[in-house]
Protein backbone atom coordinates (compact mmCIF):
# COMPACT_ATOMS: atom_id res chain seq x y z
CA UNK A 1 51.66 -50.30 -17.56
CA UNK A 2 55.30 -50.23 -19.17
CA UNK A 3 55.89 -46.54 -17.90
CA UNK A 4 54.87 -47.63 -13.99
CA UNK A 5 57.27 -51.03 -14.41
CA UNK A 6 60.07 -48.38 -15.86
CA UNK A 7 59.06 -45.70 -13.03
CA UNK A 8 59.52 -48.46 -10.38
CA UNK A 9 62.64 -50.37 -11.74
CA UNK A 10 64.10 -46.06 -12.67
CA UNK A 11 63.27 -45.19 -8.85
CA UNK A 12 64.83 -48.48 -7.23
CA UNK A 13 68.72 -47.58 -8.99
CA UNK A 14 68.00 -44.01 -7.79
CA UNK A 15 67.35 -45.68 -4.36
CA UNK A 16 70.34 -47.74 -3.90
CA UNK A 17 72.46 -45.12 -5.02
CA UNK A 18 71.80 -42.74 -2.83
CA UNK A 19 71.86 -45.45 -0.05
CA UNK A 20 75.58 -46.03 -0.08
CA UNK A 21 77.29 -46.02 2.63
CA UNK A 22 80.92 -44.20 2.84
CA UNK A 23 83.95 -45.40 5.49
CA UNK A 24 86.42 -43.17 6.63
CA UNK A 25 89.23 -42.86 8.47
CA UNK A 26 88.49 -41.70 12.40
CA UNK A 27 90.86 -40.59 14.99
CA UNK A 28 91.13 -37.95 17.78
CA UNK A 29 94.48 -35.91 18.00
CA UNK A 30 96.79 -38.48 16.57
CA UNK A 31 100.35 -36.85 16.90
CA UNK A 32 103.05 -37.65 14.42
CA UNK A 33 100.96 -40.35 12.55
CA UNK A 34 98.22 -39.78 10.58
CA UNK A 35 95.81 -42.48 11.49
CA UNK A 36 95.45 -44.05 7.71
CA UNK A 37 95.65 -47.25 9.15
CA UNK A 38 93.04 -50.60 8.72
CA UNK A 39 92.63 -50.17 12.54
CA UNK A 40 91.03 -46.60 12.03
CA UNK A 41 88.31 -46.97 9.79
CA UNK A 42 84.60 -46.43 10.28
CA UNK A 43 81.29 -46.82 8.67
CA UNK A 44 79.81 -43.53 8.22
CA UNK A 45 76.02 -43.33 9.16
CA UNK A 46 74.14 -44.02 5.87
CA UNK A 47 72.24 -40.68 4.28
CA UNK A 48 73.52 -38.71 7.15
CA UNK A 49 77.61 -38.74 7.44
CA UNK A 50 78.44 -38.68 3.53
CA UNK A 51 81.60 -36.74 3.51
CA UNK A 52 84.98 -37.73 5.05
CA UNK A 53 86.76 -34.65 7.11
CA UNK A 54 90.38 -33.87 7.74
CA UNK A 55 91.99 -31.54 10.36
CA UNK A 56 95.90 -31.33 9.95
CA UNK A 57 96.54 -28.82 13.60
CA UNK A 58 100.31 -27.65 13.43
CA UNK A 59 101.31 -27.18 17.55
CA UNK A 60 104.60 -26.59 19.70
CA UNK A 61 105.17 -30.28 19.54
CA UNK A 62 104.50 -31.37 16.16
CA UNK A 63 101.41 -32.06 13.30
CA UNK A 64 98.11 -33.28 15.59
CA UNK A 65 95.09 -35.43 13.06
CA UNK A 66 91.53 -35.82 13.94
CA UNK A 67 89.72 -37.28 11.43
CA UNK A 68 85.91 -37.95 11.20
CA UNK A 69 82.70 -38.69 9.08
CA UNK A 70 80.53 -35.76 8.52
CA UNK A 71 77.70 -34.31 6.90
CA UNK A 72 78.69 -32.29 3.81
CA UNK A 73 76.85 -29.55 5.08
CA UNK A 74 78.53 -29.32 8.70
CA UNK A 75 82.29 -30.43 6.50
CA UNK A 76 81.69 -27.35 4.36
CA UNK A 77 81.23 -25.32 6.72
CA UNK A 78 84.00 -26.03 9.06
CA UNK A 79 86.24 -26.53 6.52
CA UNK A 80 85.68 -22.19 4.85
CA UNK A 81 85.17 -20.76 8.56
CA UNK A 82 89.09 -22.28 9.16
CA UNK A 83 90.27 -21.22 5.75
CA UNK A 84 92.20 -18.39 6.96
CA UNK A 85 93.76 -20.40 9.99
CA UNK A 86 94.76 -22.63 7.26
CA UNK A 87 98.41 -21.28 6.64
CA UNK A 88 100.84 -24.09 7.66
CA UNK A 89 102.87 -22.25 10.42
CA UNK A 90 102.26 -22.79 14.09
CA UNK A 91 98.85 -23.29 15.57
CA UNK A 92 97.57 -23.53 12.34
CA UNK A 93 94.40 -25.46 11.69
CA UNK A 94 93.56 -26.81 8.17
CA UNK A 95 90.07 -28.83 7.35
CA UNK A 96 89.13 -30.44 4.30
CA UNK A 97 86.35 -32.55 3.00
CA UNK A 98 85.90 -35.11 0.61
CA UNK A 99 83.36 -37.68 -0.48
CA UNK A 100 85.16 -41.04 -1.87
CA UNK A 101 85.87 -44.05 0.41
CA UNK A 102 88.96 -43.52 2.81
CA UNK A 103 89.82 -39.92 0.79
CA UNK A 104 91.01 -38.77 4.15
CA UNK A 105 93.56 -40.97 4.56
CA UNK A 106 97.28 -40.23 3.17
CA UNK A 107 96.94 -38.67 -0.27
CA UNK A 108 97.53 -41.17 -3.33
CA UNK A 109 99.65 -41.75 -6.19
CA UNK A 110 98.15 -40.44 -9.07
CA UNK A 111 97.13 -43.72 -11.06
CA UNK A 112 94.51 -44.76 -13.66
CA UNK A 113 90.90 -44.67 -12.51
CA UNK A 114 89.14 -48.20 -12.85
CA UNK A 115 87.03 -48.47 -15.71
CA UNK A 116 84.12 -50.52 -13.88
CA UNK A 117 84.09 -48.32 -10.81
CA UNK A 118 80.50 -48.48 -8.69
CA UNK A 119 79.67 -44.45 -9.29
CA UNK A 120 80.89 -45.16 -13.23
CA UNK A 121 78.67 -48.44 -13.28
CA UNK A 122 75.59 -46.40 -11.67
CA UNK A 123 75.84 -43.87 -14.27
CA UNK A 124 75.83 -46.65 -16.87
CA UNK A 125 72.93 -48.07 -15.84
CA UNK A 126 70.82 -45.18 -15.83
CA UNK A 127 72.39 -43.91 -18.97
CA UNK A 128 71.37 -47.31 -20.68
CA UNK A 129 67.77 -46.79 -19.19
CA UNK A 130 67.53 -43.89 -20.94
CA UNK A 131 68.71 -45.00 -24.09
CA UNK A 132 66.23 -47.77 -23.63
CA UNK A 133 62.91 -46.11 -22.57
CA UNK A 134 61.44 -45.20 -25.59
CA UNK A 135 61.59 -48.89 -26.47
CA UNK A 136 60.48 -50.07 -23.30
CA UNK A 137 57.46 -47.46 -24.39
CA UNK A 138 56.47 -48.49 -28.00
C-alpha cells in the first residue's frame, strides 16, 4: 500500500515537471532591434514548443531577428543544417536554440544563479524522495 501511495505521489512531481510551460521571445524580421522586449513574448505550446529559437540574418541593410518557440527536435535541426551559413559576414544566417525562459532574448550578464530556482527545487524534491523511500517502505 505504501509503495502505490509513493508510486502515485513519485509520478505526480514527474508530471508537473514535465508540464511546464516555457515563454519566449517572438518576432518576424525585426531590423536593427532585437525584439527582447515585454511586448514580444509568448507562451510556448505546453509539451510541444519546449525550446526557444534565434535567427540573427546579416543583409545589405543591416542585422534582421526572427525569433520563435520550437520543438527541440525541429530547433536542432535548423539550427546544424545553417551551421555553415553561420559565419557573420553578409547574408549570413545564424540559429540557435535554447531551453530556459526568455534565453533568446539579449544575452545576460553573467551573475549568480538563484539558489531556490524551480528546475533546482524539482530536483530537490525528488532527490529527498529518494532519500526517503526506504522509510516510507519499512
Amino acid at each position: 500500500m505504501q509503495l502505490l501511495i509513493y508510486a502515485t505521489f513519485l509520478g505526480f512531481l514527474l508530471r508537473t515537471g514535465i508540464a511546464l510551460q516555457i515563454q519566449c521571445y517572438q518576432c518576424e524580421e525585426v531590423k536593427h532591434n532585437d525584439c527582447s522586449t515585454p511586448e514580444f513574448i509568448v507562451n510556448c505550446t505546453v509539451n510541444v514548443q519546449d525550446m526557444c529559437q534565434k535567427e540573427v540574418l546579416v543583409r545589405e541593410d543591416g542585422i534582421h531577428y526572427r525569433k520563435s518557440c520550437a520543438s527541440s527536435g525541429a530547433c536542432l535541426i535548423a539550427s546544424s543544417g545553417y551551421q555553415q551559413f553561420c559565419t557573420g559576414k553578409l547574408n549570413s544566417v545564424c540559429i540557435s536554440c535554447c531551453s530556459t525562459p526568455l534565453c533568446n532574448g539579449p544575452r545576460q550578464k553573467k551573475r549568480p544563479l538563484p539558489s531556490a530556482s524551480p528546475s533546482s527545487q524539482h530536483h530537490i524534491v525528488l532527490h529527498a524522495t529518494f532519500f526517503l523511500l526506504p522509510v516510507l517502505l519499512t
